[in-house]
C-alpha atoms as a PDB file:
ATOM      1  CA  UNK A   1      -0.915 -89.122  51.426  1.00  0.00           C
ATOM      2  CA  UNK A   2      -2.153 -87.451  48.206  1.00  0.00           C
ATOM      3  CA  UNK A   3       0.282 -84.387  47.714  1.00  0.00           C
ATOM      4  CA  UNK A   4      -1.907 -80.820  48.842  1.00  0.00           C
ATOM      5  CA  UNK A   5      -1.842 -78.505  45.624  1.00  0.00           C
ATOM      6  CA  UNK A   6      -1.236 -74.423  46.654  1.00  0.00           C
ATOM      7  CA  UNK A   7      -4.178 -72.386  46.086  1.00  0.00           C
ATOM      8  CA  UNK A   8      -3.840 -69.813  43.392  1.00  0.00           C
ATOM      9  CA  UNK A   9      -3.134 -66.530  44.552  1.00  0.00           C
ATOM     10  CA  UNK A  10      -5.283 -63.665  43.064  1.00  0.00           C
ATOM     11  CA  UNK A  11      -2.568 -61.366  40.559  1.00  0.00           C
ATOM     12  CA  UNK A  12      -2.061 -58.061  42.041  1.00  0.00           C
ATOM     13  CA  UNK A  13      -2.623 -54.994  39.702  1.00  0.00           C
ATOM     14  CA  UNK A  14       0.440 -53.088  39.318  1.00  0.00           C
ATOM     15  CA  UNK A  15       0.402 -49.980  41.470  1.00  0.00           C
ATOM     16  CA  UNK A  16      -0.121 -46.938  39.907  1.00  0.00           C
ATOM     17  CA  UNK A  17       2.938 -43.807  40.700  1.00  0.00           C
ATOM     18  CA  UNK A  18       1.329 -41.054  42.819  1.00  0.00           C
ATOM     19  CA  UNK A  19       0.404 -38.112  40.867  1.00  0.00           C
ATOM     20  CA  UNK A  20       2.173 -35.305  42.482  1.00  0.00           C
ATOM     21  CA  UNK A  21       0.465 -33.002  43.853  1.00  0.00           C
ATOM     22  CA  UNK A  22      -0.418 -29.459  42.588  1.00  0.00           C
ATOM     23  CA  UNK A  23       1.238 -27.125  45.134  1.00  0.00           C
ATOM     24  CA  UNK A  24      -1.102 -24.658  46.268  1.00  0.00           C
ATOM     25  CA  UNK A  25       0.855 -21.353  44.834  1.00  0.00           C
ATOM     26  CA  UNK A  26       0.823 -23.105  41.275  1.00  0.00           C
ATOM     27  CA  UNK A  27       0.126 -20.254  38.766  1.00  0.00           C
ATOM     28  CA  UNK A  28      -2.920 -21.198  36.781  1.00  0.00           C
ATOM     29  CA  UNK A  29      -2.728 -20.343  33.358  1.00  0.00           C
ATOM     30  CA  UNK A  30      -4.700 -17.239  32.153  1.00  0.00           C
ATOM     31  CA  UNK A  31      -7.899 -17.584  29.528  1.00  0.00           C
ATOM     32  CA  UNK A  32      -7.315 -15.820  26.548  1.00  0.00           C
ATOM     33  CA  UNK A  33      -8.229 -12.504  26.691  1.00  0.00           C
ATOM     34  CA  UNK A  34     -12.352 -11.969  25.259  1.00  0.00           C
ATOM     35  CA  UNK A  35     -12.266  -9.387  22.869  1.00  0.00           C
ATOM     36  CA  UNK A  36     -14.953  -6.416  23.007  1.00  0.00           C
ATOM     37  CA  UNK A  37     -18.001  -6.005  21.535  1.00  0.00           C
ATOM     38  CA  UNK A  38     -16.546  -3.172  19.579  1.00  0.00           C
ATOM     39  CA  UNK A  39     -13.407  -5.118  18.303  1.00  0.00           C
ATOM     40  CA  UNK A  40     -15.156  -7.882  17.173  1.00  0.00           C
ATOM     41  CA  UNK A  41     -18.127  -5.299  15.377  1.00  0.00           C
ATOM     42  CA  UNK A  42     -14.435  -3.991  13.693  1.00  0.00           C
ATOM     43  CA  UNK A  43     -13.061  -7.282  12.477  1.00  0.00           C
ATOM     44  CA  UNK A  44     -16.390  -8.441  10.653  1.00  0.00           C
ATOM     45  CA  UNK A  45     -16.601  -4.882   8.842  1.00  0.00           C
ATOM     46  CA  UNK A  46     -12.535  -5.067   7.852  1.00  0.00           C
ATOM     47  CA  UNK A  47     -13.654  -8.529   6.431  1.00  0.00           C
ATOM     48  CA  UNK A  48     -16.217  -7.033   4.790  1.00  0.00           C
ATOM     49  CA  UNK A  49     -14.489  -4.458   2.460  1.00  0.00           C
ATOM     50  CA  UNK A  50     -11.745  -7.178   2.344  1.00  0.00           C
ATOM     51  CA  UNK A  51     -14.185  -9.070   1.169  1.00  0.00           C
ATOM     52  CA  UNK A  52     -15.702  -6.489  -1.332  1.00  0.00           C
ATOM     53  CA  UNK A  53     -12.654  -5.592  -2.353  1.00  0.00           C
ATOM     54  CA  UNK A  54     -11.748  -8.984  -3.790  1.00  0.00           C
ATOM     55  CA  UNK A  55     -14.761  -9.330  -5.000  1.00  0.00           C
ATOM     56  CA  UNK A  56     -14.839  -5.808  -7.435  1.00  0.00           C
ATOM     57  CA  UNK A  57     -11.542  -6.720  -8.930  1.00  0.00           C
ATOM     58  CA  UNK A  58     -11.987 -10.341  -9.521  1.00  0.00           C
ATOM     59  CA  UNK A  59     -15.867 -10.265 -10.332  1.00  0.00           C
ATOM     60  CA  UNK A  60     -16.813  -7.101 -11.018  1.00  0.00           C
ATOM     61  CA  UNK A  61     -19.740  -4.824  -9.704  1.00  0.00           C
ATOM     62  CA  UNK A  62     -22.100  -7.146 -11.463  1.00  0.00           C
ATOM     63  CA  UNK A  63     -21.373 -10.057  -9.692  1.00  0.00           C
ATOM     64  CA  UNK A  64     -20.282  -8.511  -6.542  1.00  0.00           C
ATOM     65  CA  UNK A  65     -23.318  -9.382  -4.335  1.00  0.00           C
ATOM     66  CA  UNK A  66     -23.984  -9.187  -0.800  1.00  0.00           C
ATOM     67  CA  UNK A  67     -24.885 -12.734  -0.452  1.00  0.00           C
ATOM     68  CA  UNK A  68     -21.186 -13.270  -2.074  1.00  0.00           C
ATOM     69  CA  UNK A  69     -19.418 -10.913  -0.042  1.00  0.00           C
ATOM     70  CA  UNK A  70     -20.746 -12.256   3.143  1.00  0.00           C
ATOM     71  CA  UNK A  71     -19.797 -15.878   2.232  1.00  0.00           C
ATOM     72  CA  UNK A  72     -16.480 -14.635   1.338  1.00  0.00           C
ATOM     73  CA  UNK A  73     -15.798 -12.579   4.452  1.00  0.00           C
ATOM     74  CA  UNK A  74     -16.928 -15.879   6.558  1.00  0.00           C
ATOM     75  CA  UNK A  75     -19.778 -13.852   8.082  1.00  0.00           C
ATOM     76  CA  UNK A  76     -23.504 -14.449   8.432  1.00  0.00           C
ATOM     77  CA  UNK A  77     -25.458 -12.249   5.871  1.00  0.00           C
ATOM     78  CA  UNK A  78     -27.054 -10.502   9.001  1.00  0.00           C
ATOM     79  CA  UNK A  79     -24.396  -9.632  10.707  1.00  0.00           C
ATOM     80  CA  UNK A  80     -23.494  -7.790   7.233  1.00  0.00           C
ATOM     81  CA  UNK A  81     -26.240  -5.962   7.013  1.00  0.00           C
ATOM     82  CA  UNK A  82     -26.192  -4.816  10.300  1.00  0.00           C
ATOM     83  CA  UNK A  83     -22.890  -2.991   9.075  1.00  0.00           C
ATOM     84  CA  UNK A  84     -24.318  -1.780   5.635  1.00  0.00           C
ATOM     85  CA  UNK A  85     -27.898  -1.613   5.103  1.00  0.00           C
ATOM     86  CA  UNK A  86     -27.276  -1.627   0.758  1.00  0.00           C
ATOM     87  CA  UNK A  87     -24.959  -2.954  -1.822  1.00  0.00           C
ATOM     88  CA  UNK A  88     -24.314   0.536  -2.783  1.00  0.00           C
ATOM     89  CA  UNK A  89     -23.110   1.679   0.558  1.00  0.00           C
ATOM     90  CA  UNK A  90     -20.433  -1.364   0.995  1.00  0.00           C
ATOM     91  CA  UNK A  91     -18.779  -0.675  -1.860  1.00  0.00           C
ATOM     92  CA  UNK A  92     -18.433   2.704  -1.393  1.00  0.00           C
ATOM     93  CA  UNK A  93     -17.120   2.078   1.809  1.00  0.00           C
ATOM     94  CA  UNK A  94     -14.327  -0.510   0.284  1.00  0.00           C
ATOM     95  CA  UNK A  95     -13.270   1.632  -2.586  1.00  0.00           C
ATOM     96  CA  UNK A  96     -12.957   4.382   0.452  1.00  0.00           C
ATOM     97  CA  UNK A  97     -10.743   1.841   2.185  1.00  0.00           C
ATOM     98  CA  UNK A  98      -8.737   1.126  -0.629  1.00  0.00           C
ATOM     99  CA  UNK A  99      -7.718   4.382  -1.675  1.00  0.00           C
ATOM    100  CA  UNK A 100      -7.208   5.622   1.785  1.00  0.00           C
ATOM    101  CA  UNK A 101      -4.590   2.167   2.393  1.00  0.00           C
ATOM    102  CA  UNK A 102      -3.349   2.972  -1.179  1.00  0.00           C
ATOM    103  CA  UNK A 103      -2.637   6.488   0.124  1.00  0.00           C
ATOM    104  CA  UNK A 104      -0.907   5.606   3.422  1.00  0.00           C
ATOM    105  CA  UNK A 105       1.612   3.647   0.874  1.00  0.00           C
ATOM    106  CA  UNK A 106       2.263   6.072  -1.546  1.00  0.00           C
ATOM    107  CA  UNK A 107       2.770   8.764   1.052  1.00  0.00           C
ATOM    108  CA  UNK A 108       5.897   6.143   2.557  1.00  0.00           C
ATOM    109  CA  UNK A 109       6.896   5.563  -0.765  1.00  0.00           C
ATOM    110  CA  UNK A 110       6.679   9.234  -1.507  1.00  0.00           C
ATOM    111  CA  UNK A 111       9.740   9.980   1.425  1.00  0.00           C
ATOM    112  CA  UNK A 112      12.015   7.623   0.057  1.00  0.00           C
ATOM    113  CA  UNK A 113      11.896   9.022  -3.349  1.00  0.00           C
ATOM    114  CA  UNK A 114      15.499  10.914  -4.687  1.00  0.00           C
ATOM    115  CA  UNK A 115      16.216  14.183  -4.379  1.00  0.00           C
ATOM    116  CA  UNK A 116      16.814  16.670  -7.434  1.00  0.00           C
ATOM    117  CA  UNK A 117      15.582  15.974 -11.024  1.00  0.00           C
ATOM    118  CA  UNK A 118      14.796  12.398 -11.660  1.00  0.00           C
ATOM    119  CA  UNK A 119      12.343  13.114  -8.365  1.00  0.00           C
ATOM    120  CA  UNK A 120       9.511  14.155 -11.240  1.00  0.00           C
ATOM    121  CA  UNK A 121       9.798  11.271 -13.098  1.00  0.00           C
ATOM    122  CA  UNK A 122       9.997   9.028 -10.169  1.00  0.00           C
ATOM    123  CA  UNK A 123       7.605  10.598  -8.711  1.00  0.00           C
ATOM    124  CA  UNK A 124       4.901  10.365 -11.823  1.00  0.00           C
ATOM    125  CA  UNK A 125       5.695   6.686 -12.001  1.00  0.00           C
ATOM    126  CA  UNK A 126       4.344   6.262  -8.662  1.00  0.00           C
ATOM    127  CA  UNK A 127       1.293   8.046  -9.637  1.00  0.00           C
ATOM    128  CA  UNK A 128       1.070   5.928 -12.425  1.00  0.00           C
ATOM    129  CA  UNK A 129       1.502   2.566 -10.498  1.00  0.00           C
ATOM    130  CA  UNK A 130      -2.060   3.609  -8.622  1.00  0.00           C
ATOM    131  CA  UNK A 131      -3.852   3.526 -12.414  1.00  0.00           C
ATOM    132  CA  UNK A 132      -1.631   0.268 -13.939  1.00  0.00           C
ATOM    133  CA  UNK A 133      -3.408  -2.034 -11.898  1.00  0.00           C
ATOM    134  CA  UNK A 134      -6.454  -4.471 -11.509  1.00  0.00           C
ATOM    135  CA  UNK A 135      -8.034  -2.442  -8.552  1.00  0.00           C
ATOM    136  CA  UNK A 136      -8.350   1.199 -10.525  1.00  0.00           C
ATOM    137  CA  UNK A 137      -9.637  -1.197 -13.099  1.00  0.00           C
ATOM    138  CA  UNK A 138     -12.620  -2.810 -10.478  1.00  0.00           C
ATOM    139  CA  UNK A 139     -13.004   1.597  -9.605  1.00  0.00           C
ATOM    140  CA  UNK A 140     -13.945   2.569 -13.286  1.00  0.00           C
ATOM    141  CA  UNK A 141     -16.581  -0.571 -13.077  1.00  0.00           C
ATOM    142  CA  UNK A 142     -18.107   0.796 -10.454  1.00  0.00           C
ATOM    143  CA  UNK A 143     -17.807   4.626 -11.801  1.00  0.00           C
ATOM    144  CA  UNK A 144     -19.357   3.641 -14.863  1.00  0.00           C
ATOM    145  CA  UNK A 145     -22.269   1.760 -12.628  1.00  0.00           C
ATOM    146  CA  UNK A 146     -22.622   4.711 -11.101  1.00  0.00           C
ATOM    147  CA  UNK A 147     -24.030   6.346 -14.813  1.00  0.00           C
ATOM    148  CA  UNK A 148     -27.518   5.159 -14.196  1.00  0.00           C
ATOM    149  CA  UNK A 149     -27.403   3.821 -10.203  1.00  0.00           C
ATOM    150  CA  UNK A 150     -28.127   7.276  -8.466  1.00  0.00           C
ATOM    151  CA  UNK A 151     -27.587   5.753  -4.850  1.00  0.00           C
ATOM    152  CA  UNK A 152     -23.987   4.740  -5.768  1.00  0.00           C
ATOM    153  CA  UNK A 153     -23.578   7.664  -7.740  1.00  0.00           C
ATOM    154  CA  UNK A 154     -24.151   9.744  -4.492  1.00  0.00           C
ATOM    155  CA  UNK A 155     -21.925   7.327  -2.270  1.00  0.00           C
ATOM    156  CA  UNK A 156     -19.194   7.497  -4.655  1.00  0.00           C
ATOM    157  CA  UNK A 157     -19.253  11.175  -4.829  1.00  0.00           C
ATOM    158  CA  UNK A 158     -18.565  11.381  -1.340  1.00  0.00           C
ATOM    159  CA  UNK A 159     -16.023   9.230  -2.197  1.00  0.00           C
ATOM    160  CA  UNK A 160     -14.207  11.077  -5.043  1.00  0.00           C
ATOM    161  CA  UNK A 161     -13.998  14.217  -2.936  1.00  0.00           C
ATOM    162  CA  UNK A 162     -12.029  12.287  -0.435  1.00  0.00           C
ATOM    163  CA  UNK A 163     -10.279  10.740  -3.211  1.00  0.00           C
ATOM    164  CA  UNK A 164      -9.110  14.400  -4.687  1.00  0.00           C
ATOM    165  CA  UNK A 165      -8.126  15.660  -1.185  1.00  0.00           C
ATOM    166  CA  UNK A 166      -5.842  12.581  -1.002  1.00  0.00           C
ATOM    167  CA  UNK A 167      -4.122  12.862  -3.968  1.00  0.00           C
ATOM    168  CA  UNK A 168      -3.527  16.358  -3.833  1.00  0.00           C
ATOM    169  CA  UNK A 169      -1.947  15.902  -0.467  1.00  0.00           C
ATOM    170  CA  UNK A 170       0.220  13.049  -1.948  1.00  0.00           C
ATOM    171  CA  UNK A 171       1.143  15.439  -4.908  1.00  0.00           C
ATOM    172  CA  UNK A 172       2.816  18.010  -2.738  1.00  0.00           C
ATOM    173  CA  UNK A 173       4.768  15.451  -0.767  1.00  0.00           C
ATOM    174  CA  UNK A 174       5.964  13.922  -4.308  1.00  0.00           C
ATOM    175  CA  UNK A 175       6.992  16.987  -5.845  1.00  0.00           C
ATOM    176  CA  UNK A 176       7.673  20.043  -3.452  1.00  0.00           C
ATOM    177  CA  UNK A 177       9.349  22.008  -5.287  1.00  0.00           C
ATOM    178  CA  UNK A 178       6.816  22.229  -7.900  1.00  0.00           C
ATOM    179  CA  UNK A 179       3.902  22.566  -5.064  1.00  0.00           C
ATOM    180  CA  UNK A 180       4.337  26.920  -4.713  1.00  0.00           C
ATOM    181  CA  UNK A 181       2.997  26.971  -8.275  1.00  0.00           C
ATOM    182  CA  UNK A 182      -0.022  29.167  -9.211  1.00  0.00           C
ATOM    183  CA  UNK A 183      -0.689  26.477 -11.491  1.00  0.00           C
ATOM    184  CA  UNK A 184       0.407  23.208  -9.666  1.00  0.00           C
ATOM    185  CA  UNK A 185      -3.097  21.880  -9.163  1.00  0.00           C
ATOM    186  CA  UNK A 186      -3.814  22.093 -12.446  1.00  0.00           C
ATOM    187  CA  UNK A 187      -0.884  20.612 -13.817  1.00  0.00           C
ATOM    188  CA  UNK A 188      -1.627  17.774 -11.040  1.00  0.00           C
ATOM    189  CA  UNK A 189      -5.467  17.209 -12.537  1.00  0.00           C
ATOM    190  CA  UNK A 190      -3.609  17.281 -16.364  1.00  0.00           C
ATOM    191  CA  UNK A 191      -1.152  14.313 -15.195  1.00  0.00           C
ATOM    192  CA  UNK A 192      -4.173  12.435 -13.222  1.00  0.00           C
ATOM    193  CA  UNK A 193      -6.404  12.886 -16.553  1.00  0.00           C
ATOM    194  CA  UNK A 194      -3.618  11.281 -18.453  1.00  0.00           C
ATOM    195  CA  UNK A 195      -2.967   8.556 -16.384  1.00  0.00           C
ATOM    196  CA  UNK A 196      -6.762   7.389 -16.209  1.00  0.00           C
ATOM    197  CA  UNK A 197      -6.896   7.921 -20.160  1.00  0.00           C
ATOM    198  CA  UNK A 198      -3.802   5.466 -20.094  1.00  0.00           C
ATOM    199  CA  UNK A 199      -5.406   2.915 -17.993  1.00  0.00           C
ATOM    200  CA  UNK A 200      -8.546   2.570 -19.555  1.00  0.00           C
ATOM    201  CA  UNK A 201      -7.017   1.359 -22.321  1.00  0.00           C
ATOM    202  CA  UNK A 202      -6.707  -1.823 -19.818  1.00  0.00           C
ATOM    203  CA  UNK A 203     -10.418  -2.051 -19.971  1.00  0.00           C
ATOM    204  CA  UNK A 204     -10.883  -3.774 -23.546  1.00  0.00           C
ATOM    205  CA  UNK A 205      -7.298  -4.769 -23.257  1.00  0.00           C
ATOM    206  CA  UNK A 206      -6.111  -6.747 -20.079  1.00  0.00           C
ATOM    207  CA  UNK A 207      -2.395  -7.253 -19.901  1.00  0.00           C
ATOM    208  CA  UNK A 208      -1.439  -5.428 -23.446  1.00  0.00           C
ATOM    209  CA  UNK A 209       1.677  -3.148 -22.767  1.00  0.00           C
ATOM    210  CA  UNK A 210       0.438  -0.700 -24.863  1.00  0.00           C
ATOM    211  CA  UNK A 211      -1.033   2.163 -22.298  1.00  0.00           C
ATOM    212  CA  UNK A 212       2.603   1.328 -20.432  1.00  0.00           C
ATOM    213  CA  UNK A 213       4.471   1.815 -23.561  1.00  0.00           C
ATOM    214  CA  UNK A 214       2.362   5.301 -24.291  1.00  0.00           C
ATOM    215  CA  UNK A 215       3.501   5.980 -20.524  1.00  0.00           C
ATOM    216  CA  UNK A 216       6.740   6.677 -21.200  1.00  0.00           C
ATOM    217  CA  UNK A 217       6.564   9.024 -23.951  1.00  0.00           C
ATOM    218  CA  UNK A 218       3.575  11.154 -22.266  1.00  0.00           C
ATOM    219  CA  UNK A 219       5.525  10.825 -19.014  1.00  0.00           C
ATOM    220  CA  UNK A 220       8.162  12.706 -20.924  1.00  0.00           C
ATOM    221  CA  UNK A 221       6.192  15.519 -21.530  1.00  0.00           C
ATOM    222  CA  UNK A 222       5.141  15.950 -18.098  1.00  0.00           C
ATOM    223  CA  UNK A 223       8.257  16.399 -16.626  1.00  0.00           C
ATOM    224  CA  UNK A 224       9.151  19.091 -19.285  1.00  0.00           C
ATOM    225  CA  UNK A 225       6.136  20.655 -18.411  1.00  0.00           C
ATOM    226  CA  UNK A 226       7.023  20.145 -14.331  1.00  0.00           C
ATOM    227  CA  UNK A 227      10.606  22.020 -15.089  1.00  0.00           C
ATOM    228  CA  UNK A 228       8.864  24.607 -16.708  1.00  0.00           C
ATOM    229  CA  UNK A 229       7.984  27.975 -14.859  1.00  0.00           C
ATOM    230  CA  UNK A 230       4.851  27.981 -13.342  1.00  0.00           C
END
């Protein structure tokens, strides 16, 4: 009798482990938070003077357009203008935000300066820091813009007032004991004129050491004139 061959039997797909189930009081986990309307409108316009502010010191007015700005920022030219309407008006509004951040950090800087004499000197120097740089540099481009651009010249006018109230409050902090002086503001605007007559030298002359050298001598003569009676 011819031997009787088993029939094949069909392989059996490997069972799959239960997936355990979710118990019903499982915490779901929370969407992120939408921002508003009006935080969002606030982050495009702080990337905006970022932006612009970049821009100024490492372009210059000339090349600091809005097309640019926008494309640096990482925003869609519309949505810039539907902060500022001109050229003009954005970088007035950056050079405001610079010198009020500037301000905020001079003013800390300001309370952890020394007591007692060297507190003039000190104190000067960080006036001077706020001129010895790239960004006061990118302000006298746009000041000198200004000459024959009459809608900047009347943002930036605005601008300088604020700019004047500002220092003068950071010029009482840095030198109290100097600030009951009949004369004090002027001896503030006679420092500040020296300072910018310092820096410009920067202009024609990126990175020479000669305004900083020139620093220390008319720095010299300031203080005598600080520690002078008023």
């Amino acid at each position: 009798m011819p031997a009787r061959h088993a029939t094949p039997t069909t392989p059996t797909a490997p069972v799959s482990p239960a997936t355990p189930a979710t118990p019903a009081n499982a915490a779901t986990p929370a969407a992120p938070a939408r921002r508003s309307q009006a935080e969002r409108s606030s982050t495009t316009r702080q990337a905006l003077l970022d932006a612009t502010i970049a821009s100024l010191v490492e372009d210059g007015y000339a090349n600091t357009t809005t097309s640019r700005v926008a494309e640096r920022a990482g925003v869609s030219r519309g949505a810039h203008l539907h902060h500022f309407q001109t050229r003009q008006a954005l970088v007035a509004a950056a050079i405001e935000r610079l010198s009020r951040l500037r301000t905020d950090e001079l003013l800390e800087a300001a309370d952890a300066l020394p007591a007692g004499r060297e507190r003039v000197a000190e104190g000067l120097d960080l006036l001077w820091s706020n001129y010895a740089s790239p960004k006061f540099q990118a302000a006298l481009d746009l000041w000198a813009s200004a000459r024959t651009d009459p809608e900047l010249r009347a943002h930036l006018t605005h601008v300088e007032r604020e700019l004047d109230r500002q220092t003068l409050e950071l010029a009482r902090r840095l030198f109290p004991d100097s600030a009951g002086r009949p004369d004090f503001e002027r001896l503030i605007e006679m420092s500040l004129a020296t300072m910018r007559g310092l820096a410009m030298l920067d202009t024609l002359h990126p990175g020479d050491e000669r305004n900083r050298k020139q620093w220390a001598f008319c720095r010299a003569r300031l203080v005598q004139m600080f520690e002078q009676e008023g």
